[in-house]
Protein backbone atom coordinates (compact mmCIF):
# COMPACT_ATOMS: atom_id res chain seq x y z
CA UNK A 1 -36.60 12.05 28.44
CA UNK A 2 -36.81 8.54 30.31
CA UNK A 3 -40.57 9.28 31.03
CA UNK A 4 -41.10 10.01 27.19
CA UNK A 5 -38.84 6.64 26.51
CA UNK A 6 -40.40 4.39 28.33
CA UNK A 7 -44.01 5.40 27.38
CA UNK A 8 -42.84 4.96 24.06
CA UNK A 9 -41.60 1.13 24.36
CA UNK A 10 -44.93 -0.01 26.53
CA UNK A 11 -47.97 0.85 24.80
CA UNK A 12 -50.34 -0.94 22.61
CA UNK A 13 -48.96 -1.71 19.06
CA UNK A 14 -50.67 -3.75 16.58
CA UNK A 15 -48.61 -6.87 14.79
CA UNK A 16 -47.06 -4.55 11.91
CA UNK A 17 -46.05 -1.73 14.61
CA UNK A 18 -44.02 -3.89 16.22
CA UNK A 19 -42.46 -5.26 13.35
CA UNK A 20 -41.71 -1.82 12.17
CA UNK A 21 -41.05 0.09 15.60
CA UNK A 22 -38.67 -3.29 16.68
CA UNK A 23 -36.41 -3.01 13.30
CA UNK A 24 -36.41 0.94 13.75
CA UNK A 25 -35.08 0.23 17.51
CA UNK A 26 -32.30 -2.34 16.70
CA UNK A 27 -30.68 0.06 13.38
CA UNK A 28 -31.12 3.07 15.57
CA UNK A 29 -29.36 1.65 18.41
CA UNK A 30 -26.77 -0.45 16.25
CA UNK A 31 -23.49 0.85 17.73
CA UNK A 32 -24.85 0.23 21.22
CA UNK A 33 -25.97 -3.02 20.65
CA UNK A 34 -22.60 -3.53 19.12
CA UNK A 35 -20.77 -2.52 22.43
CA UNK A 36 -22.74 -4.61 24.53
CA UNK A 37 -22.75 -7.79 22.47
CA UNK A 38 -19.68 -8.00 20.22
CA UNK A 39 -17.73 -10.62 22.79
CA UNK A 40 -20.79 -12.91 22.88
CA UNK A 41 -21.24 -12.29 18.87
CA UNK A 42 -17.59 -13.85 18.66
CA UNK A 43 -18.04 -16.95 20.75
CA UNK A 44 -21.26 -17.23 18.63
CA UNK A 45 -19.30 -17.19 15.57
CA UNK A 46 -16.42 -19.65 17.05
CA UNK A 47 -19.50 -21.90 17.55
CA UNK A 48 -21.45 -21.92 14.39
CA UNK A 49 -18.08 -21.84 12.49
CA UNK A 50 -17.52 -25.10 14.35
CA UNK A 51 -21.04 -26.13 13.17
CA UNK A 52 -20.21 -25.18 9.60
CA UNK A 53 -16.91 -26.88 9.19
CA UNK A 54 -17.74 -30.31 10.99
CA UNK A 55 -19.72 -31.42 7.74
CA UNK A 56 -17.62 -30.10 5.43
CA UNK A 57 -14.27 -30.17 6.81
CA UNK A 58 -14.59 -33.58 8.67
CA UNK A 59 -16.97 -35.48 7.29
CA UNK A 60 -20.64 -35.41 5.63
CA UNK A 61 -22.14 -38.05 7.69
CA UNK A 62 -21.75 -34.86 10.65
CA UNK A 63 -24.99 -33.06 9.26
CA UNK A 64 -27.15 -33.76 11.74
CA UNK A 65 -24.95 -32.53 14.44
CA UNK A 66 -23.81 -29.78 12.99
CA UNK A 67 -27.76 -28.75 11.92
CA UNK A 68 -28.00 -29.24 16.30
CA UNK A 69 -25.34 -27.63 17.60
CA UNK A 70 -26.05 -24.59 14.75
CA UNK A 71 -29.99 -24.25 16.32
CA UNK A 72 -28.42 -24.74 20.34
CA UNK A 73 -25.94 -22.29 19.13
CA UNK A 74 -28.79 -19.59 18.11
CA UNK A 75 -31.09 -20.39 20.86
CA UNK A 76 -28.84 -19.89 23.88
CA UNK A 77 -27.20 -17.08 21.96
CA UNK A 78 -30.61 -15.05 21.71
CA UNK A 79 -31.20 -15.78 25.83
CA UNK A 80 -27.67 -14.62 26.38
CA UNK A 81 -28.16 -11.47 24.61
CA UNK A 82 -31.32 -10.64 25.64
CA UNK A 83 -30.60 -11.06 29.09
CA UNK A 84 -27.33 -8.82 28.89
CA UNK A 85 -29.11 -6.07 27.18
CA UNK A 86 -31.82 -6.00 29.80
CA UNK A 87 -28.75 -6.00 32.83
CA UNK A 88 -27.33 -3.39 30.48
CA UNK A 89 -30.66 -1.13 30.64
CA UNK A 90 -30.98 -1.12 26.78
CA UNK A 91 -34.27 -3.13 26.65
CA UNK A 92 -36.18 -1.68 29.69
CA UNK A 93 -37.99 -4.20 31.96
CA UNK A 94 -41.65 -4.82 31.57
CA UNK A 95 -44.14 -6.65 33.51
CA UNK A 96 -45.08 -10.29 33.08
CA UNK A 97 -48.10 -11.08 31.02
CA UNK A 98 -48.26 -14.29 32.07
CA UNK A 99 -48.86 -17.60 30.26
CA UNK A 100 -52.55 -17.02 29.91
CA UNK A 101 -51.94 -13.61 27.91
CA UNK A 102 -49.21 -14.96 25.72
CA UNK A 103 -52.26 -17.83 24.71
CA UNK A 104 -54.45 -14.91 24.30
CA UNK A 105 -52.12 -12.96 21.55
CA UNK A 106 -50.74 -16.50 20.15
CA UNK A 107 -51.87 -14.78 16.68
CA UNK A 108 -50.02 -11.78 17.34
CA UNK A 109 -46.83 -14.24 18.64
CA UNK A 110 -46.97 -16.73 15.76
CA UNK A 111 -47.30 -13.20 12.84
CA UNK A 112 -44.71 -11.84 14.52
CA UNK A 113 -42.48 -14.82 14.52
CA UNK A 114 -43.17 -15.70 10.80
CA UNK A 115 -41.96 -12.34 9.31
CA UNK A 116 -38.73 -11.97 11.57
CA UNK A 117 -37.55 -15.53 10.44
CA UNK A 118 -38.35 -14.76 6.93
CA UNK A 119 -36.15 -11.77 7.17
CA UNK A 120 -33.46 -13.52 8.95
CA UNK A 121 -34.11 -15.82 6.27
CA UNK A 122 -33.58 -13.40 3.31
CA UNK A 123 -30.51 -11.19 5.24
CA UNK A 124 -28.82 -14.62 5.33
CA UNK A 125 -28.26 -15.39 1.78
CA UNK A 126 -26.09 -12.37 1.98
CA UNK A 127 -24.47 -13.12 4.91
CA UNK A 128 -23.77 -16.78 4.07
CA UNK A 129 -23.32 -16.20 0.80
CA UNK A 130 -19.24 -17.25 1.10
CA UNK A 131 -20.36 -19.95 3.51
CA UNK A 132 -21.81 -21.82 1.16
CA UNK A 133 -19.62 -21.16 -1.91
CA UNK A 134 -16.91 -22.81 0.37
CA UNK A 135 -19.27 -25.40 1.63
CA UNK A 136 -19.85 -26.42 -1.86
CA UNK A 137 -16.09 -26.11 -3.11
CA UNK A 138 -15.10 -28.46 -0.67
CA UNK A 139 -17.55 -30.82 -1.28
CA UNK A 140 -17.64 -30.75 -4.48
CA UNK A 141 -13.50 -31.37 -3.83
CA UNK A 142 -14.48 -34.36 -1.75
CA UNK A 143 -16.87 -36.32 -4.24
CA UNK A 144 -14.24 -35.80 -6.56
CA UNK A 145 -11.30 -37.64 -4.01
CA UNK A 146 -14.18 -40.19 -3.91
CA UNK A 147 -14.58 -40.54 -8.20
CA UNK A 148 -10.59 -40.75 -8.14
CA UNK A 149 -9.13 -37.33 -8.34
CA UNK A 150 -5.98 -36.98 -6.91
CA UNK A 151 -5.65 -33.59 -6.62
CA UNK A 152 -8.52 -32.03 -4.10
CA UNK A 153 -8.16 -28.84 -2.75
CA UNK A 154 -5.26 -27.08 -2.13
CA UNK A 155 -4.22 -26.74 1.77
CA UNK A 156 -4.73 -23.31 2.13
CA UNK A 157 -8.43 -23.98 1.37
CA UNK A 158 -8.94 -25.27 4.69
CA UNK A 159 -8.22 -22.17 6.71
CA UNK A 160 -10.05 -20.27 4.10
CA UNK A 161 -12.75 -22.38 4.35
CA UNK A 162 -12.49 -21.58 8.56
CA UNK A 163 -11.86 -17.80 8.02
CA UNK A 164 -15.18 -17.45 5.71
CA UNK A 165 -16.90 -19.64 9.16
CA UNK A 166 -16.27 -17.20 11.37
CA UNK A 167 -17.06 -13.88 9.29
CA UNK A 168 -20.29 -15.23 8.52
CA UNK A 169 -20.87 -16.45 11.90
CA UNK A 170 -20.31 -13.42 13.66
CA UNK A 171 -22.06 -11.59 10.39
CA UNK A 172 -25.21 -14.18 11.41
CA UNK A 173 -24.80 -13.39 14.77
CA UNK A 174 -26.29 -9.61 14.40
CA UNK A 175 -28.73 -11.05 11.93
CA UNK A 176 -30.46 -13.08 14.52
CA UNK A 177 -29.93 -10.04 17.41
CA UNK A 178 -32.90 -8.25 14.79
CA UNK A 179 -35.28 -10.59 16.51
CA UNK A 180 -35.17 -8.67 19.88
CA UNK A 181 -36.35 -6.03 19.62
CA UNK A 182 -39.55 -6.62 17.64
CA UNK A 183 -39.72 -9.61 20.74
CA UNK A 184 -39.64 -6.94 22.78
CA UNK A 185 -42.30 -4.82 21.71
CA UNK A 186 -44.56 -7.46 21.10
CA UNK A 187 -44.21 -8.46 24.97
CA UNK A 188 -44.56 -4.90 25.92
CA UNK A 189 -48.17 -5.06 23.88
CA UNK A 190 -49.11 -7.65 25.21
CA UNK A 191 -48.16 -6.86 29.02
CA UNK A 192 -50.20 -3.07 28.08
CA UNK A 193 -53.53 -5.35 26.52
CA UNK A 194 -53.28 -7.75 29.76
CA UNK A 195 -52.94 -4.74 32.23
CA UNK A 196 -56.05 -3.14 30.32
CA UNK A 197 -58.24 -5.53 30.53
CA UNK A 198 -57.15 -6.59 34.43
CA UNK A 199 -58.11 -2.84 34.95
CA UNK A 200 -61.87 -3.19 33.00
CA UNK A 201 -62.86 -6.52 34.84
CA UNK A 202 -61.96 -4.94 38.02
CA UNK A 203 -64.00 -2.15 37.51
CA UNK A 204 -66.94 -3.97 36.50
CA UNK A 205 -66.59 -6.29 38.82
CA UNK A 206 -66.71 -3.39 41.40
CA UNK A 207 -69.92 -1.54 39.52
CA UNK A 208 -71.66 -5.01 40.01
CA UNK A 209 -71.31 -5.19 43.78
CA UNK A 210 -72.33 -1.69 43.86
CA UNK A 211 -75.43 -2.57 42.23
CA UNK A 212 -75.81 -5.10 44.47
């Protein structure tokens, strides 16, 4: 059953396979995924809820560190993750393909890359959705303190406003996990192609000095 497994992750798969075979792999295996990653998922949501909230809680002039710490947040989160499911045996290890073949299947890389963000893109207007009807309550609230309203929000809007941070950050944290996977089978491809074709020149290579 391993045997089977593992010839199953490292093969050749075109762009589209892995696409496919890497979304297939993450919604099969959701519950495990789950176990492994749901601590990291929360400090990733206490993180990008801290992101969220500094521009619209403390002030607006905070975009651009909030927009920072929001794509440090993601970056390290995906390294974490992907290293703890590899120590956890749920993405199997597979040989380096080295800079040179990465350069080679760029195409493959950049096709790849384009789709997953697009539906990361997509799966987070659903996820963010109360993110950013809070985002722009409050500041809609503020340009009103600024035009002379009194009023505002009320107080409870504030740890409403933090509640609907975290949901959607750990929410966006599972979003961004659907990366792996097709990641994964992309690198497996390409470690299969670069294998391959190591094999071929080394046989030619040995026909020739036979000739010789």
């Amino acid at each position: 059953m391993e045997i089977e497994e593992k010839n199953h992750i490292k093969k050749i798969r075109s762009s589209q396979a892995c696409i496919k075979d890497g979304y297939q792999l993450y919604t099969a295996n959701f519950r495990r995924i789950f176990r492994h990653t749901w601590a990291l998922a929360i400090i990733f949501a206490l993180i990008t809820a801290t992101a969220s909230a500094l521009p619209v809680l403390v002030s607006p002039t905070l975009v651009l560190p909030a927009f920072l710490l929001e794509v440090l947040s993601v970056i390290l989160f995906l390294w974490m993750a992907n290293r703890l499911l590899h120590k956890r045996q749920f993405l199997q290890p597979i040989e380096e393909a080295g800079i040179n073949g990465w350069i080679r299947h760029l195409g493959m890389v950049i096709l790849v890359g384009i789709v997953c963000l697009l539906i990361v893109s997509v799966l987070t207007l659903f996820t963010a959705l109360p993110t950013i009807i809070m985002m722009a309550a409050n500041w809609e609230s503020q340009i009103g303190v600024i035009g002379g309203d009194p009023v505002g929000m009320p107080g409870y809007v504030t740890w409403l406003s933090i509640g609907a941070f975290l949901i959607a950050g750990f929410l966006q944290a599972y979003v961004w996990l659907t990366v792996i996977c097709p990641f994964h089978l992309v690198h497996a491809s390409i470690a299969c192609q670069e294998k391959d074709r190591k094999e071929f020149n080394k046989k030619n290579y040995e026909k020739k000095n036979l000739i010789h």
